[in-house]
N, C-alpha and C. Protein backbone atom coordinates (compact mmCIF):
# COMPACT_ATOMS: atom_id res chain seq x y z
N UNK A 1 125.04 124.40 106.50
CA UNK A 1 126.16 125.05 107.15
C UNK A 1 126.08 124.78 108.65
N UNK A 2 126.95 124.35 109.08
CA UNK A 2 127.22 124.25 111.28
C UNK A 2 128.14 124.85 111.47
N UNK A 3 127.74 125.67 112.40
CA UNK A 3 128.55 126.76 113.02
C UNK A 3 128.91 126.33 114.63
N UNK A 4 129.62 126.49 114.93
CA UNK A 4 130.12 126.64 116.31
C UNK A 4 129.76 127.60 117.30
N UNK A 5 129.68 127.02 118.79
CA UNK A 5 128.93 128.07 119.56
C UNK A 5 129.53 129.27 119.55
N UNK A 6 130.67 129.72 119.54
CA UNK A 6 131.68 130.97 119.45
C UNK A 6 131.16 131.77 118.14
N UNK A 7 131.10 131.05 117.27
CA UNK A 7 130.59 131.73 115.93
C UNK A 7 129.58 132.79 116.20
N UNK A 8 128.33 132.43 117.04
CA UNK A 8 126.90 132.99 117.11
C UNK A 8 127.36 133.92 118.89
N UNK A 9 128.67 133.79 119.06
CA UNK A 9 129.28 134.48 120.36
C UNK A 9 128.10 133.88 121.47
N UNK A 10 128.18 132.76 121.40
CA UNK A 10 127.68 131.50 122.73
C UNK A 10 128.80 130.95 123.24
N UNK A 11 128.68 130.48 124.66
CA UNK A 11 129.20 129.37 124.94
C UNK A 11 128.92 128.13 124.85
N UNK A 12 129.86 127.29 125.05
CA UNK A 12 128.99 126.03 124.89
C UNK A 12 128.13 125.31 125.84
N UNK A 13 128.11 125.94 127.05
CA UNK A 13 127.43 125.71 127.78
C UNK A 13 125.80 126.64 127.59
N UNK A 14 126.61 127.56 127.15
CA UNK A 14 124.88 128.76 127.24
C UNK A 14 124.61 128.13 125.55
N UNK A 15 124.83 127.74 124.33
CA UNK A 15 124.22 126.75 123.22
C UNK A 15 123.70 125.24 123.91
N UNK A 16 124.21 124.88 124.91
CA UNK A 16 123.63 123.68 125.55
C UNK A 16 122.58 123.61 126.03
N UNK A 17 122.16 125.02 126.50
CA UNK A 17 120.75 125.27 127.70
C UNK A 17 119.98 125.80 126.37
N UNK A 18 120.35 126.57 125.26
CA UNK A 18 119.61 127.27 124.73
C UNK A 18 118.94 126.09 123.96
N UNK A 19 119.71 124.93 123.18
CA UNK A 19 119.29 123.94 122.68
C UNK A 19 117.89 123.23 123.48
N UNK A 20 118.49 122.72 124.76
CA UNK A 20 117.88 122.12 125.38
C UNK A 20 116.57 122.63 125.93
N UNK A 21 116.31 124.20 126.13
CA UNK A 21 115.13 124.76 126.10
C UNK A 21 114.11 124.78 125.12
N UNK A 22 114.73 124.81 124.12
CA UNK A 22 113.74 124.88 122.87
C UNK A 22 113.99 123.89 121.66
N UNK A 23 114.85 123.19 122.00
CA UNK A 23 115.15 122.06 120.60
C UNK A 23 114.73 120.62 120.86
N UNK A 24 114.88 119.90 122.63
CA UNK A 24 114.86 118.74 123.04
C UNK A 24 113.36 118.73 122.90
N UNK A 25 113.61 117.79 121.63
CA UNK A 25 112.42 117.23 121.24
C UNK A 25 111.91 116.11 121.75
N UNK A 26 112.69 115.37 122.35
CA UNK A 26 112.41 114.00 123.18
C UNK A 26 111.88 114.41 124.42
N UNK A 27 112.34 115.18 124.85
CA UNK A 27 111.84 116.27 126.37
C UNK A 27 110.42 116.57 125.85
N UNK A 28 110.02 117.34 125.11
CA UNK A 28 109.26 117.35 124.55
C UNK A 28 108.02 116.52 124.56
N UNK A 29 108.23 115.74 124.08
CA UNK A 29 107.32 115.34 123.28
C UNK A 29 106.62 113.81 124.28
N UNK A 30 108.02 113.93 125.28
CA UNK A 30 107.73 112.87 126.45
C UNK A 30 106.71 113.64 127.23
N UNK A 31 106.53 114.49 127.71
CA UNK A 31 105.94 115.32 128.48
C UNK A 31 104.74 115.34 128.43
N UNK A 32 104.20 115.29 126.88
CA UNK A 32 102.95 115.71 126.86
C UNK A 32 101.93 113.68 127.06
N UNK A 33 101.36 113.91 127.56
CA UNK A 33 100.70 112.88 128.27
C UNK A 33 99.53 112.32 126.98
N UNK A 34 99.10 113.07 126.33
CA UNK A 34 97.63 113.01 125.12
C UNK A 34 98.23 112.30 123.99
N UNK A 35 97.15 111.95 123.18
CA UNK A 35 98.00 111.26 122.22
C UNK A 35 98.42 111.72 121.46
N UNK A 36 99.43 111.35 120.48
CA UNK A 36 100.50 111.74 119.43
C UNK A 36 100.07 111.17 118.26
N UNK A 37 99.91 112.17 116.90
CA UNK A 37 99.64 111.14 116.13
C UNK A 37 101.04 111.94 115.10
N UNK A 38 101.90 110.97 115.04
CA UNK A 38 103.16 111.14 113.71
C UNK A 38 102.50 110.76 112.40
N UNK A 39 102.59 111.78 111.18
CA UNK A 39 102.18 111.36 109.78
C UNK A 39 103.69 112.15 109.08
N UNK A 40 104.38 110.73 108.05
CA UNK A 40 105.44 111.22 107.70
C UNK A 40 105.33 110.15 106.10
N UNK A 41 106.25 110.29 105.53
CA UNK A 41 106.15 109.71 103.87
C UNK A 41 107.75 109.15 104.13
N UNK A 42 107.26 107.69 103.85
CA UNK A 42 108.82 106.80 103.93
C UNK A 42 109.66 107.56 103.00
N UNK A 43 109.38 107.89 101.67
CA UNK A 43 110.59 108.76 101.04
C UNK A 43 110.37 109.75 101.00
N UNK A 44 110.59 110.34 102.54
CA UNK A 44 111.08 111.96 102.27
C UNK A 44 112.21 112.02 102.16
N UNK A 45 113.53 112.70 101.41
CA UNK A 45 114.14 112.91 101.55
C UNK A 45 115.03 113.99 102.34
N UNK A 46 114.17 114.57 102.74
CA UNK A 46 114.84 115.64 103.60
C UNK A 46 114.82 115.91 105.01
N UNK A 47 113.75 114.67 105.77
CA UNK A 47 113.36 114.06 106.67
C UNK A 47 113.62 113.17 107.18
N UNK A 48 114.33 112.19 107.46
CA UNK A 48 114.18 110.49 107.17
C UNK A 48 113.08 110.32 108.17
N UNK A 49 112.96 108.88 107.38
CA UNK A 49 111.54 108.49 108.53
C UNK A 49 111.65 107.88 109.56
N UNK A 50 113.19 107.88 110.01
CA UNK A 50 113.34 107.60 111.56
C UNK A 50 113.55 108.54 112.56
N UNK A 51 113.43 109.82 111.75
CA UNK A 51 112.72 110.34 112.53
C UNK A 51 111.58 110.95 113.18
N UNK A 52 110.16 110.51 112.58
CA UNK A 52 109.39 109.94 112.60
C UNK A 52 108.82 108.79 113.49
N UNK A 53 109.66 107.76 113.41
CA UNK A 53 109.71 107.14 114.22
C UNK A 53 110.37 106.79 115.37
N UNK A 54 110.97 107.90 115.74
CA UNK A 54 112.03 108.33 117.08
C UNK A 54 110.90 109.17 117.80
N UNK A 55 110.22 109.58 117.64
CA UNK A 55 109.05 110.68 117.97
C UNK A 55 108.23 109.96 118.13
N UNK A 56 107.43 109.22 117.25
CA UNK A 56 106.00 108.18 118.26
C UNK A 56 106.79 107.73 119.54
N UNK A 57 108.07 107.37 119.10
CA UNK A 57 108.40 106.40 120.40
C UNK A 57 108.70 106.95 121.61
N UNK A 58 109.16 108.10 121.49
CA UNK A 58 109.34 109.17 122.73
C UNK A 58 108.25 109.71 123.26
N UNK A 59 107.01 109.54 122.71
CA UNK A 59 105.65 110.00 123.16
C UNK A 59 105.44 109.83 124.44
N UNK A 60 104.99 110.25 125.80
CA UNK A 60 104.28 110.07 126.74
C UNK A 60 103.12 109.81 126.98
N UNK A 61 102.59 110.02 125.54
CA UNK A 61 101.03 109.41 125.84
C UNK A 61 101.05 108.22 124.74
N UNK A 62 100.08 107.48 124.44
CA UNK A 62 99.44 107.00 123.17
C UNK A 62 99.86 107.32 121.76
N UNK A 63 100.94 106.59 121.08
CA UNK A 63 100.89 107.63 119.96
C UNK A 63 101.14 106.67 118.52
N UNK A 64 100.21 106.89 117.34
CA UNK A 64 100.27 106.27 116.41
C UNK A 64 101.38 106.75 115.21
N UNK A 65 101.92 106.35 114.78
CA UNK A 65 102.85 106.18 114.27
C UNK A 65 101.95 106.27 112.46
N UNK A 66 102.15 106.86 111.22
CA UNK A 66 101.80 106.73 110.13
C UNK A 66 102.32 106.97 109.11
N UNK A 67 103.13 106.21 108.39
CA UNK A 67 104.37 106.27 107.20
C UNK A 67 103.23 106.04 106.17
N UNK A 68 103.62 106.87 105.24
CA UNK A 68 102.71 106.64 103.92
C UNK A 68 103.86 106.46 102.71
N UNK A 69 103.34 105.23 101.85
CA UNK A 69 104.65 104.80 100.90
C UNK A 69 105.03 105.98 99.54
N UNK A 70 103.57 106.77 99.76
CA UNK A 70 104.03 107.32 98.38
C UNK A 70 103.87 108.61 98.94
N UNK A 71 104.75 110.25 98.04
CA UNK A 71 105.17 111.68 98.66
C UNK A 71 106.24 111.41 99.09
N UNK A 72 106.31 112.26 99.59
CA UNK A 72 107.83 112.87 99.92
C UNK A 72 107.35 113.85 100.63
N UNK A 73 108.32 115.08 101.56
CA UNK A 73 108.59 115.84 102.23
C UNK A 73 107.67 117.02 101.59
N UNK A 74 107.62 117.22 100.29
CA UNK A 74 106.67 118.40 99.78
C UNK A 74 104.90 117.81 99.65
N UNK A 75 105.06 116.60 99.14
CA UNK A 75 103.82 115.61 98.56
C UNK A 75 103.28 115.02 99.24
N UNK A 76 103.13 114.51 100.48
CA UNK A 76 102.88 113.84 101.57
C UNK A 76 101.08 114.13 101.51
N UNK A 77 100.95 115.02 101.45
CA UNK A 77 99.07 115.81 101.83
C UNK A 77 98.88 115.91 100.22
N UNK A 78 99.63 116.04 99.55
CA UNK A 78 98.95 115.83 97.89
C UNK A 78 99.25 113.88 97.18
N UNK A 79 100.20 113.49 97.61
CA UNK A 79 99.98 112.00 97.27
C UNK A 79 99.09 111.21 97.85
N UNK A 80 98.42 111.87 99.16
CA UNK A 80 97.87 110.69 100.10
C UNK A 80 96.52 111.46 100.63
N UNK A 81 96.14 112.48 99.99
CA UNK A 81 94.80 113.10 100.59
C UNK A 81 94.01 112.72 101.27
N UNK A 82 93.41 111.25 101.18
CA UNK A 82 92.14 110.98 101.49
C UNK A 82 92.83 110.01 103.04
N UNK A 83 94.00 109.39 102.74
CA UNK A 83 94.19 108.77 103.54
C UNK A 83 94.73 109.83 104.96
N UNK A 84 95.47 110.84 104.27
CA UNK A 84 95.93 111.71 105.61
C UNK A 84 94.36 112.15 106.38
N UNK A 85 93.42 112.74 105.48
CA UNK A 85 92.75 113.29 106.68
C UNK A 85 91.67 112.15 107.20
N UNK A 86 91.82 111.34 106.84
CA UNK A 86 91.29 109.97 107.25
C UNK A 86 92.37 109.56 108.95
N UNK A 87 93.30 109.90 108.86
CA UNK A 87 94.30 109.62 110.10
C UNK A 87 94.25 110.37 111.14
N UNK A 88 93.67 111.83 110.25
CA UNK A 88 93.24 113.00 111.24
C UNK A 88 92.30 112.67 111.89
N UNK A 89 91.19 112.33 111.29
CA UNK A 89 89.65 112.06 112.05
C UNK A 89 89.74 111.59 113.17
């Protein structure tokens, strides 16, 4: 469901700042200087994995990027166990 800023009695200017305080993820995620490590499952469906890979790339520091072919959005840490906390280490 998308609602309109009037709906939630915002403006669109005060949904613009409110977004941009707490949603700009590119702001975000540029900022932080340390490294980034993205772990995402090429078929998630409820995710895509570009975005995933919109996020390593916005990183400000160092950041590895890790698509795993098999999981999905629920299965990701149960299809790929050994390899996820292997990425962690």
């Amino acid at each position: 469901m998308r609602l309109e800023p009037r709906e939630i009695g915002a403006s669109p200017a005060a949904f613009a700042a409110a977004f941009a305080a707490r949603l700009d993820h590119r702001r975000k995620i540029g900022a932080w200087r340390g490294p980034v490590l993205v772990l995402h499952a090429a078929g998630d469906d409820l995710v895509d994995a570009g975005n995933a890979e919109r996020l390593a790339s916005w990183a400000g520091g160092p950041a590895t990027l890790r698509l795993f072919e098999r999981g999905d959005h629920n299965s990701i840490l149960l299809e790929n166990e050994a390899a996820y906390f292997e990425a962690l280490s």
